[in-house]
Protein backbone atom coordinates (compact mmCIF):
# COMPACT_ATOMS: atom_id res chain seq x y z
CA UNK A 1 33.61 -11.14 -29.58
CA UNK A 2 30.80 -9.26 -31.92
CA UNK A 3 29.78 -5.93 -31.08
CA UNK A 4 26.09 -7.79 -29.54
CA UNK A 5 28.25 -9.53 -26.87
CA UNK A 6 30.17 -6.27 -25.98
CA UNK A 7 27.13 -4.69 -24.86
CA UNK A 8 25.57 -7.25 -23.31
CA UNK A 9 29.00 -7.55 -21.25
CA UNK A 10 29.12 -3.47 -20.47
CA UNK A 11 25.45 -3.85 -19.72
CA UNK A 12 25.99 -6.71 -17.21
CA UNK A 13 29.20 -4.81 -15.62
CA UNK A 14 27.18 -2.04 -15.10
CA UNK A 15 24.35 -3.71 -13.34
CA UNK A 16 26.65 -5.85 -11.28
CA UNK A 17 28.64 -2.60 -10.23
CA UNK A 18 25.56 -0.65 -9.49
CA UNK A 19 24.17 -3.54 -7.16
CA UNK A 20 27.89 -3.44 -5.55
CA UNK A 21 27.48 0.00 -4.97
CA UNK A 22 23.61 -0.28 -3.66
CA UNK A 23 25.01 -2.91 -1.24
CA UNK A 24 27.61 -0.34 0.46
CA UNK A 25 26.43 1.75 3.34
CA UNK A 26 26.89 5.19 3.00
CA UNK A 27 28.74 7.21 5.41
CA UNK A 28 25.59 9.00 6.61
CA UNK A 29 23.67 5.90 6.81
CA UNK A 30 26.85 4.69 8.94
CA UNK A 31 26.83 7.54 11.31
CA UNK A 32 22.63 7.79 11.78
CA UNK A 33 23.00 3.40 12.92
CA UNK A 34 25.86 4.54 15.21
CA UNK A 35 24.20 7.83 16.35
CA UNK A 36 20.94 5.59 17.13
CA UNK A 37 23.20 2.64 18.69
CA UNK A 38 24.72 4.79 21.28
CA UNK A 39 21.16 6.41 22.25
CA UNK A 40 19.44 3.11 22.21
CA UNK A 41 22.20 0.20 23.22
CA UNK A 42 25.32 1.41 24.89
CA UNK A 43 23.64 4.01 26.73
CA UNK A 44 22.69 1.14 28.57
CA UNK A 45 24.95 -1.52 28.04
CA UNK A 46 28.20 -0.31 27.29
CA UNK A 47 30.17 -1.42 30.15
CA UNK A 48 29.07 -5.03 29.23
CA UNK A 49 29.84 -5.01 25.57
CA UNK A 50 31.94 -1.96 24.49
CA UNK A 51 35.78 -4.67 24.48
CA UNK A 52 33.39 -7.36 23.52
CA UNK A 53 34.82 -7.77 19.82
CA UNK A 54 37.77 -8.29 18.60
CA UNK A 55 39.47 -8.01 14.57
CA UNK A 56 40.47 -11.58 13.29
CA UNK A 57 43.28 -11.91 10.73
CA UNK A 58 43.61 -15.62 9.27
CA UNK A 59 45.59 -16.98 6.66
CA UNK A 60 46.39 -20.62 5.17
CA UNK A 61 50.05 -19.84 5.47
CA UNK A 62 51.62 -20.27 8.52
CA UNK A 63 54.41 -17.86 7.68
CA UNK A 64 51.95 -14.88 6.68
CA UNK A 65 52.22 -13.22 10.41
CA UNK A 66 54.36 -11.19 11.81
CA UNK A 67 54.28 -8.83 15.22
CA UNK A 68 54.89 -7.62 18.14
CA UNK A 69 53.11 -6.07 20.98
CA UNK A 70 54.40 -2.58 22.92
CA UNK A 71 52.05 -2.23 25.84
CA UNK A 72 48.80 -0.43 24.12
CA UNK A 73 50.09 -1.02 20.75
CA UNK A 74 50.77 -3.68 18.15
CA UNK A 75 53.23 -3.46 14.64
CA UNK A 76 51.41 -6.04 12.93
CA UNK A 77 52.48 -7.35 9.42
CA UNK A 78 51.49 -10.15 6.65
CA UNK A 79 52.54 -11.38 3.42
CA UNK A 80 50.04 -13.59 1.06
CA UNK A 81 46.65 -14.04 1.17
CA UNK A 82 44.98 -13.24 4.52
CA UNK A 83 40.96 -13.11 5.57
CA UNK A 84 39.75 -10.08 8.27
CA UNK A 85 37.25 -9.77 9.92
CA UNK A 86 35.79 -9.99 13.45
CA UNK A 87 34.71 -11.65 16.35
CA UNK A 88 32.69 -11.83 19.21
CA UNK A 89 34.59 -13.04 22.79
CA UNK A 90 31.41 -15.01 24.91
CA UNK A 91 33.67 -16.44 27.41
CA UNK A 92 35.87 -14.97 29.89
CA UNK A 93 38.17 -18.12 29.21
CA UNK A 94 38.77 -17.26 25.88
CA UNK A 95 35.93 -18.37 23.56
CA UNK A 96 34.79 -16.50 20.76
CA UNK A 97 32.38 -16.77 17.32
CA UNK A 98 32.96 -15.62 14.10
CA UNK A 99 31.80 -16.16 10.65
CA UNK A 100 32.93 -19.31 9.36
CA UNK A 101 34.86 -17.49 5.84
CA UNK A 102 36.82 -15.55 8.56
CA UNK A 103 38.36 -18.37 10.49
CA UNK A 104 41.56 -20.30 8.64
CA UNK A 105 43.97 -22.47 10.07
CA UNK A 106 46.40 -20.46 11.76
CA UNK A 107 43.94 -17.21 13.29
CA UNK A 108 45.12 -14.03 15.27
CA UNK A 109 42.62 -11.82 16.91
CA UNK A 110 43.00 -8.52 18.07
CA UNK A 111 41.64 -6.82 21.61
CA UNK A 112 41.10 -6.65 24.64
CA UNK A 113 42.76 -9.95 26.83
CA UNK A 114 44.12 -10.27 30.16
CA UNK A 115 43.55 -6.93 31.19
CA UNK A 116 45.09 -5.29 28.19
CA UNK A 117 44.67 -4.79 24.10
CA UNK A 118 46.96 -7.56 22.97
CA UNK A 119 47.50 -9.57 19.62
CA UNK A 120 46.70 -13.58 20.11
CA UNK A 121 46.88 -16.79 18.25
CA UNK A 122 43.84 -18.56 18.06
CA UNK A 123 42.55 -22.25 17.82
CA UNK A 124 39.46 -23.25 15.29
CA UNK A 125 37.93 -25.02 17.31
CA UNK A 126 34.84 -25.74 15.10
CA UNK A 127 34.02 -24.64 11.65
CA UNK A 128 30.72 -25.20 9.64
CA UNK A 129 28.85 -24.19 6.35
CA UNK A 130 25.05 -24.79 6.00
CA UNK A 131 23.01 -25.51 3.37
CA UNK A 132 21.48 -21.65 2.58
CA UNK A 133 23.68 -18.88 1.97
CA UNK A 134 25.16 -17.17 5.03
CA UNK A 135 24.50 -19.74 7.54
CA UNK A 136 27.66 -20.28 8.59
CA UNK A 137 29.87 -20.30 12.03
CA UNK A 138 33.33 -20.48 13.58
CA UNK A 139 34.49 -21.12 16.88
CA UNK A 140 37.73 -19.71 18.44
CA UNK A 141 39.91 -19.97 21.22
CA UNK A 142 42.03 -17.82 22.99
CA UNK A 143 44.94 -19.05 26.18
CA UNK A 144 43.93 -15.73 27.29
CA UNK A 145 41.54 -14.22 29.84
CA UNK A 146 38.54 -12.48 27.59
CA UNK A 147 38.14 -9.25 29.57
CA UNK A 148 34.76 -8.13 28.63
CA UNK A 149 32.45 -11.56 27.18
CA UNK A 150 29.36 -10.69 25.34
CA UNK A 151 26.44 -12.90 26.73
CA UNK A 152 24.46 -15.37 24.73
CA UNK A 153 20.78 -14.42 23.78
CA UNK A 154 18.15 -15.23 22.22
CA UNK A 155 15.62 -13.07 19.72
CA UNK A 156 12.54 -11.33 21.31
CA UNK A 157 9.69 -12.35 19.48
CA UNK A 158 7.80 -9.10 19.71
CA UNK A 159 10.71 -6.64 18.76
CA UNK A 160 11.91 -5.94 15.27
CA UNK A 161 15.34 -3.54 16.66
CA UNK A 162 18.25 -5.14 15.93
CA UNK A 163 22.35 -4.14 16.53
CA UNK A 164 25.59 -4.73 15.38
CA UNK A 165 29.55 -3.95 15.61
CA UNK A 166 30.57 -2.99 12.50
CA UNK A 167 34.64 -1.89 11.44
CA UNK A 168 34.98 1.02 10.09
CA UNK A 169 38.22 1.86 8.18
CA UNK A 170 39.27 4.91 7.31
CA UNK A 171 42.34 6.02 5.49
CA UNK A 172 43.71 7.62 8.51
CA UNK A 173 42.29 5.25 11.17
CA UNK A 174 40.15 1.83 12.15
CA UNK A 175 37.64 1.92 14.69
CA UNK A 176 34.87 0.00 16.14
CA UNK A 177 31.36 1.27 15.76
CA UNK A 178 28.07 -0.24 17.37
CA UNK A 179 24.91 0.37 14.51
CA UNK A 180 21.26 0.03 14.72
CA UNK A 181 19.29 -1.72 12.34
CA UNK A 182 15.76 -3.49 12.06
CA UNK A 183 15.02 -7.38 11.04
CA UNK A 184 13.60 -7.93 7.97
CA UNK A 185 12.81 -11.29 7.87
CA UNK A 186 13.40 -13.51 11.39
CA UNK A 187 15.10 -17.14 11.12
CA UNK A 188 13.35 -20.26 10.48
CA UNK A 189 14.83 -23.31 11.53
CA UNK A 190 15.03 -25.97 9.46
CA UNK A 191 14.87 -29.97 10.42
CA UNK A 192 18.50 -31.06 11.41
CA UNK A 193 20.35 -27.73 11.11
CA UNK A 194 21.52 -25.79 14.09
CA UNK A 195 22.52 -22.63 11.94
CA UNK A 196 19.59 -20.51 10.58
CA UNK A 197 19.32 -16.70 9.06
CA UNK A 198 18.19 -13.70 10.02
CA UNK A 199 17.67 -11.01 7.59
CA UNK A 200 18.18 -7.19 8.16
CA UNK A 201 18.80 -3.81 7.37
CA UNK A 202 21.98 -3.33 9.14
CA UNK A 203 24.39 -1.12 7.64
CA UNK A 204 27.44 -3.54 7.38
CA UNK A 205 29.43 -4.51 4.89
CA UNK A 206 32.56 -6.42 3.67
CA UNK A 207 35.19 -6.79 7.05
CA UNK A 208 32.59 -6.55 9.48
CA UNK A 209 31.69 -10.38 8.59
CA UNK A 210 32.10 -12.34 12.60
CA UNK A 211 30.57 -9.41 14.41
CA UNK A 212 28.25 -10.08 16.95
CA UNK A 213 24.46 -9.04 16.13
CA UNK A 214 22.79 -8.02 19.49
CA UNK A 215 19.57 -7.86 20.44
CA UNK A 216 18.15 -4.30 22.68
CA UNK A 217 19.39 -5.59 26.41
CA UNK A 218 22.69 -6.17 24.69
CA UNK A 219 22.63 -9.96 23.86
CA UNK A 220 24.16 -11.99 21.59
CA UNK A 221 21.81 -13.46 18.84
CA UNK A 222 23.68 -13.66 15.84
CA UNK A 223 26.85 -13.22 13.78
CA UNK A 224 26.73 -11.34 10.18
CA UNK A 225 28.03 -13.29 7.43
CA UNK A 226 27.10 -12.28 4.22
CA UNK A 227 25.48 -9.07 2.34
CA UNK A 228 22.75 -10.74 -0.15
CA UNK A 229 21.49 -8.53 -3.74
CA UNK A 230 18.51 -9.40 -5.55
CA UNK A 231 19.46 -8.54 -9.05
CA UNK A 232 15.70 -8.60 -9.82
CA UNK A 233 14.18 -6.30 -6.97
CA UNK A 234 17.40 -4.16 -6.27
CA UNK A 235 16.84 -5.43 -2.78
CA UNK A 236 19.79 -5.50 -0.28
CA UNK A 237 19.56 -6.85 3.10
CA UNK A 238 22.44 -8.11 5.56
CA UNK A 239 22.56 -11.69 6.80
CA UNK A 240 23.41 -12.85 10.30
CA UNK A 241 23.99 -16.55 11.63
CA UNK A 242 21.37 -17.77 14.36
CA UNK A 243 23.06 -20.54 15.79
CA UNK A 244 21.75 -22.75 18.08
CA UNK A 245 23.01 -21.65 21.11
CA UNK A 246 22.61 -24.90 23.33
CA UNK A 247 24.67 -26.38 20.67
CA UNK A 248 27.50 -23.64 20.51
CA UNK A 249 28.09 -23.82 24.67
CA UNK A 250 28.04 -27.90 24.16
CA UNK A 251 30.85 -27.37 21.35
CA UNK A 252 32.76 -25.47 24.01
CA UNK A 253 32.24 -27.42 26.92
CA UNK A 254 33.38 -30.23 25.21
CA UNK A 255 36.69 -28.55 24.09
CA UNK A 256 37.39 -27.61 27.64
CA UNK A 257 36.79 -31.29 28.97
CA UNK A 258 39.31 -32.39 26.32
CA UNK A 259 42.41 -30.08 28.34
CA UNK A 260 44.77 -30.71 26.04
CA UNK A 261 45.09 -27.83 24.30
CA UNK A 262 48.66 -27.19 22.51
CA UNK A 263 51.00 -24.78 23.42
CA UNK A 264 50.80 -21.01 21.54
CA UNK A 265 53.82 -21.31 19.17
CA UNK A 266 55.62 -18.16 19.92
CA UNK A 267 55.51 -15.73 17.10
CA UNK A 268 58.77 -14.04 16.28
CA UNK A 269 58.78 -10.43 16.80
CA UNK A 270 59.68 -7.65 14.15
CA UNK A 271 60.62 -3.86 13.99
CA UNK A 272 59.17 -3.23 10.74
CA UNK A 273 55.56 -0.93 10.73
CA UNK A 274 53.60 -1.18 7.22
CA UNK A 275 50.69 1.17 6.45
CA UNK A 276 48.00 -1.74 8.09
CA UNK A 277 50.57 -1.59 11.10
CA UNK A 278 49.94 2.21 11.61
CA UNK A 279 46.26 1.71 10.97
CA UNK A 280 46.33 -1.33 13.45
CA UNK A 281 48.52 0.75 16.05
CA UNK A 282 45.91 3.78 15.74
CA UNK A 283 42.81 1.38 16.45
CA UNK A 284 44.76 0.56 19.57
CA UNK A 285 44.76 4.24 20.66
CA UNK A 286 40.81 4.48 19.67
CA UNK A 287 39.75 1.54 21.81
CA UNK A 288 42.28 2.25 24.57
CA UNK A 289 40.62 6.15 24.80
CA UNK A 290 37.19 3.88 24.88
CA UNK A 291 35.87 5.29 21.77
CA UNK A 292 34.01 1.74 20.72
């Protein structure tokens, strides 16, 4: 490699890094979306949507998982390569969405079911990738009772306030947070597709992919999916999955006709606690104290 390709390699790591670290929220910008959220959505809604979403862990390998639940808490532990993310529960008998890169064949989400926070298996029920970047959605299900469903919406086409749930990890903790956001550029559906985008300015970023965008009155109209950088303008903006939600409750009405779902393999239990595990059993504390 000459010394003209070194540079031109630096320079390129550089501007790649430097987009990477445009696309990341800050902390303030994280706490002034939360700080607005809580004034402007769960001030209102919060008893509708605060157990609403749930944290997804998926893998390819069916031997990845292993836990256990203790009442409010969960030792939770994997081997190989895994997905996270999250999810939004719609149905009190146990539907949810997510983002379509989330969702693998064996799933386990995370919250609150049957009364309780509890760990679950979970059936892909459907699974699809558009045609433009981001448009993409996942449907799970749950043998459990969803204790808190987030209802389907649809965009008001006079507002431009838009909200999200968003993970935030900490080294000493994982929590939920609800943040506040504007669109930048609405969906346009396209001829034949029943996933479209939605652009915005919502602080979110890699793990919070599945999590339900909301609209003010505390609707569902959207799932993020995908941060997109302009290497050109510097430009950042978050992407959430319209789907077309006639066609999502048609998906799930037709998976509850079929009644034949399988039985939940039972997953064998274990005594061992990893670092996630304590970071998993502490995010049980924060949404038992209700600090979503």
């Amino acid at each position: 490699m000459n010394f003209r390709s070194i540079v031109l390699f630096v320079l390129s790591l550089v501007l790649f890094t430097g987009c990477l670290s445009l696309a990341r929220p800050s902390k303030p910008q994280r706490e002034a979306a939360s700080a607005r959220a809580a004034k402007e959505l769960l001030a209102a809604h919060r008893s509708e949507i605060e157990k609403s979403t749930f944290l997804v862990y998926a893998s390819d390998c069916p031997t990845s998982f292993n836990f256990t639940n203790h009442g409010d808490k969960g030792d939770f532990k994997f081997t190989g390569p895994m997905a996270s993310g999250l999810a939004a529960g719609i149905s009190d008998d146990g539907y949810l969405l997510t983002a379509a890169h989330v969702a693998k064949e064996h799933c386990y989400v995370m919250g609150w079911m049957d009364g309780k926070l509890a760990i679950s298996p979970a059936r892909v029920i459907y699974k699809k990738f558009g045609r433009q970047s981001g448009a993409e959605l996942a449907i799970l299900h749950v043998g459990k009772h969803l204790d808190c469903p987030i209802k389907l919406g649809t965009l008001d086409p006079d507002g431009n306030d838009i909200y999200a749930f968003a993970c935030d990890r900490q080294p000493a903790e994982v929590k939920i947070i609800a943040v506040a956001g504007k669109i930048i550029r609405r969906p346009e559906p396209k001829p034949n597709e029943d996933l479209s985008i939605m652009a915005t300015d919502l602080p979110l970023w890699l793990g919070d992919s599945g999590g339900a965008v909301m609209s003010k009155d505390g609707k569902l109209v959207g799932i993020f999916t995908a941060v997109s950088r302009s290497f050109t303008t510097f430009k950042v903006s978050r992407l959430a999955c319209v789907p077309d939600m006639d066609r999502v409750l048609a998906i799930i009405e037709a998976d509850r006709l079929k009644a034949k779902e399988p039985d939940q393999a039972t997953v064998p239990a274990t005594t061992s606690v990893t670092p996630r595990a304590a970071n998993l059993n502490i995010l049980m504390l924060n949404l038992a104290r209700g600090s979503l």
